[in-house]
Protein backbone atom coordinates (compact mmCIF):
# COMPACT_ATOMS: atom_id res chain seq x y z
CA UNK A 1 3.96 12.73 11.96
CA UNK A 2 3.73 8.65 11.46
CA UNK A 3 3.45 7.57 8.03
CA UNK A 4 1.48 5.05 6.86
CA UNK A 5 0.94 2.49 3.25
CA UNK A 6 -2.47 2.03 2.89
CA UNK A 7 -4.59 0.68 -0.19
CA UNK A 8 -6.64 2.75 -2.21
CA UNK A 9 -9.17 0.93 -4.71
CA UNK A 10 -10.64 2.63 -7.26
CA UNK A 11 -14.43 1.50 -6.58
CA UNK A 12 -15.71 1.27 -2.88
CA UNK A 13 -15.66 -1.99 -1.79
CA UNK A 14 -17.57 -0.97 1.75
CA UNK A 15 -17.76 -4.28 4.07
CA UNK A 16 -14.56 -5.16 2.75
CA UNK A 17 -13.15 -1.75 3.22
CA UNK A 18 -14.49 -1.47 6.68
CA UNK A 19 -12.50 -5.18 7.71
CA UNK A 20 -9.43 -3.32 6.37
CA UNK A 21 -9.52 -0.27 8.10
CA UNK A 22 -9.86 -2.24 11.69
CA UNK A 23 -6.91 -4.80 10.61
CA UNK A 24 -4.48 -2.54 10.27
CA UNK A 25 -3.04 0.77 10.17
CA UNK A 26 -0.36 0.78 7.65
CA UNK A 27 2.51 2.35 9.49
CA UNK A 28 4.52 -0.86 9.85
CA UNK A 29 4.30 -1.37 6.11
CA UNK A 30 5.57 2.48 5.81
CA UNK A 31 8.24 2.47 8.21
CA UNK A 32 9.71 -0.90 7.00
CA UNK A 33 9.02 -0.15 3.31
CA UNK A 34 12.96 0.11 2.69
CA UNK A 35 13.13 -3.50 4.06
CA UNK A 36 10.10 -4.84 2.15
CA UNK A 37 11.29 -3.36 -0.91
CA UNK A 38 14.20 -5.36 -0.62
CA UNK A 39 12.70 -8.63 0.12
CA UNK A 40 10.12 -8.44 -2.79
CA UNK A 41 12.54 -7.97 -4.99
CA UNK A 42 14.35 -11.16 -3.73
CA UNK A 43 11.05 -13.19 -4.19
CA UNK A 44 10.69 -11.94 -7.65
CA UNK A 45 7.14 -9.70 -7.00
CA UNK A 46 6.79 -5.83 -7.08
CA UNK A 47 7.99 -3.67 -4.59
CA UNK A 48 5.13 -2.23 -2.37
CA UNK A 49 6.70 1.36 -3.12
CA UNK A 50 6.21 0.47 -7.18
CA UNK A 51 2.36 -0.07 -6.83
CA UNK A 52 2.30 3.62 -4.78
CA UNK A 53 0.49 6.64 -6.24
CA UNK A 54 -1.71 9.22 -5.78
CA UNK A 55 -4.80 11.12 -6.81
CA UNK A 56 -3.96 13.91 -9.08
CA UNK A 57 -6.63 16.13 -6.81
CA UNK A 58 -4.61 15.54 -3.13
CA UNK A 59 -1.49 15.74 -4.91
CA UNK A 60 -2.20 19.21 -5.55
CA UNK A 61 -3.65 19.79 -2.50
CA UNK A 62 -0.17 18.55 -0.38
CA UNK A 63 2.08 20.79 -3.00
CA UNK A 64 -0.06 23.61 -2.10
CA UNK A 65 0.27 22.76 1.98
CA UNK A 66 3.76 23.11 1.20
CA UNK A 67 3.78 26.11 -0.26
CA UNK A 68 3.89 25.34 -4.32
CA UNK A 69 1.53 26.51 -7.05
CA UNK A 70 0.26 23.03 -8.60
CA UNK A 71 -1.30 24.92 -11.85
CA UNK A 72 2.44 25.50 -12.86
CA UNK A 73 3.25 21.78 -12.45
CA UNK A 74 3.01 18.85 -14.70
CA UNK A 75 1.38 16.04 -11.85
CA UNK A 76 1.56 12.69 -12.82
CA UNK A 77 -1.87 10.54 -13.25
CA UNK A 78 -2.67 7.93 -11.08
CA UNK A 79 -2.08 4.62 -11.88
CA UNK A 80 -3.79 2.08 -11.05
CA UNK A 81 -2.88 -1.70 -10.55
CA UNK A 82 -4.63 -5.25 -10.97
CA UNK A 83 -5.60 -6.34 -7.60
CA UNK A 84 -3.58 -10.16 -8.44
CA UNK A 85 -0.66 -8.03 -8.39
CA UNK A 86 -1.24 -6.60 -5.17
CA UNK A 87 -2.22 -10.05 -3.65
CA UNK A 88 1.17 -11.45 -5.32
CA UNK A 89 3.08 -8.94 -3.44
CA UNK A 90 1.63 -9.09 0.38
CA UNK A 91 1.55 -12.46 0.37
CA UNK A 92 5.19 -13.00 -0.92
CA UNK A 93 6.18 -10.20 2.13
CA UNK A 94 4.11 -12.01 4.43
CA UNK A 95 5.24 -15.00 3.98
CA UNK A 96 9.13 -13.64 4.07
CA UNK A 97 8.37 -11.74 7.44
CA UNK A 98 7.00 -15.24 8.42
CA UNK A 99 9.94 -17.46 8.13
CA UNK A 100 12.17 -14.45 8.56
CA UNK A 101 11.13 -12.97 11.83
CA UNK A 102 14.04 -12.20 13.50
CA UNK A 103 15.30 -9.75 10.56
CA UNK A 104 12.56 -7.67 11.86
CA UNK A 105 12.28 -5.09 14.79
CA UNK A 106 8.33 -5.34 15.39
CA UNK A 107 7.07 -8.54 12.86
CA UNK A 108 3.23 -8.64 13.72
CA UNK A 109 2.29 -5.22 13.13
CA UNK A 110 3.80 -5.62 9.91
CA UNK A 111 2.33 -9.06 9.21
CA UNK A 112 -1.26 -7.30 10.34
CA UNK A 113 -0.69 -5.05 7.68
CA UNK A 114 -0.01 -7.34 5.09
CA UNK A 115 -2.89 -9.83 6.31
CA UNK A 116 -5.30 -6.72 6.02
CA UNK A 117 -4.26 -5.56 2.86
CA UNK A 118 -4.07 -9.13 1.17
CA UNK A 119 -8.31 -9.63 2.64
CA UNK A 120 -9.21 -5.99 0.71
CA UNK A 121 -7.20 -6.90 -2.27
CA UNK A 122 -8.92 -10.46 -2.40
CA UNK A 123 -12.47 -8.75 -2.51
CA UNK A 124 -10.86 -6.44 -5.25
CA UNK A 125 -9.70 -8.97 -6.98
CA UNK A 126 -13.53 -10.84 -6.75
CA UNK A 127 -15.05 -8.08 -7.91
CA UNK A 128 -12.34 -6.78 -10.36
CA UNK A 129 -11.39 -3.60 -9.03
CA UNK A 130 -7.99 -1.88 -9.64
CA UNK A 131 -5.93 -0.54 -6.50
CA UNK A 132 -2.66 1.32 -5.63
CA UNK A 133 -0.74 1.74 -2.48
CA UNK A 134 -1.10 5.23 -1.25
CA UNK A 135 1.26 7.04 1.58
CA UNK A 136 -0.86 8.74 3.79
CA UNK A 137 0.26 10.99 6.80
């Protein structure tokens, strides 16, 4: 099953939410994360896979789809993230996918991604709402 990076805010944002979901998926973002990782660290922002977490509530819920018993677990809480560090981060890997295009396999989904994600984190940022990166399946 395709995985995909998506951004979760912690208030609903809805018009801006509903531009995001149409602009793009996240897969590219998840199946190039490795990559990405690699080039934010080389422009000096965070990593997309350091500004990932995840509800305490579907946490549980996966570890119990896989056959665990999350009441005997310690989960971690969910962090959340300024939304300027967000925008810091997709535009830095946007503008390295840019002027590095070659180094990638499939560039414009990923650049879609990172152009969607950098418009929801903008409103967030407006409005000063917290987000994290989420993987979702």
């Amino acid at each position: 099953m395709a995985q995909a990076v998506v951004v979760t805010l912690e208030r609903d944002l809805p018009d801006a939410a509903a531009a995001y979901v149409k602009g793009g998926s996240g897969k590219a973002l998840a199946r190039e994360s490795d990559r990405l990782d690699t080039a934010a660290r080389a422009r000096h922002v965070a990593p997309l896979t350091s500004l990932l977490s995840e509800s305490q509530a579907a946490l549980a819920a996966q570890l119990q789809a896989e056959g665990f018993d999350p009441r005997t677990m310690r989960l971690p809480a969910e962090q959340w993230f300024p939304a300027a560090e967000g925008l810091k981060t997709v535009r830095a890997l946007a503008e390295h996918v840019e002027t590095n295009m070659n180094h990638f396999k499939q560039p414009n989904p990923i650049l879609r991604d990172l152009k969607a994600a950098e418009a929801l984190l903008a409103e967030a940022n407006k409005a000063g709402i917290r987000f994290h990166f989420t993987k979702m399946k």
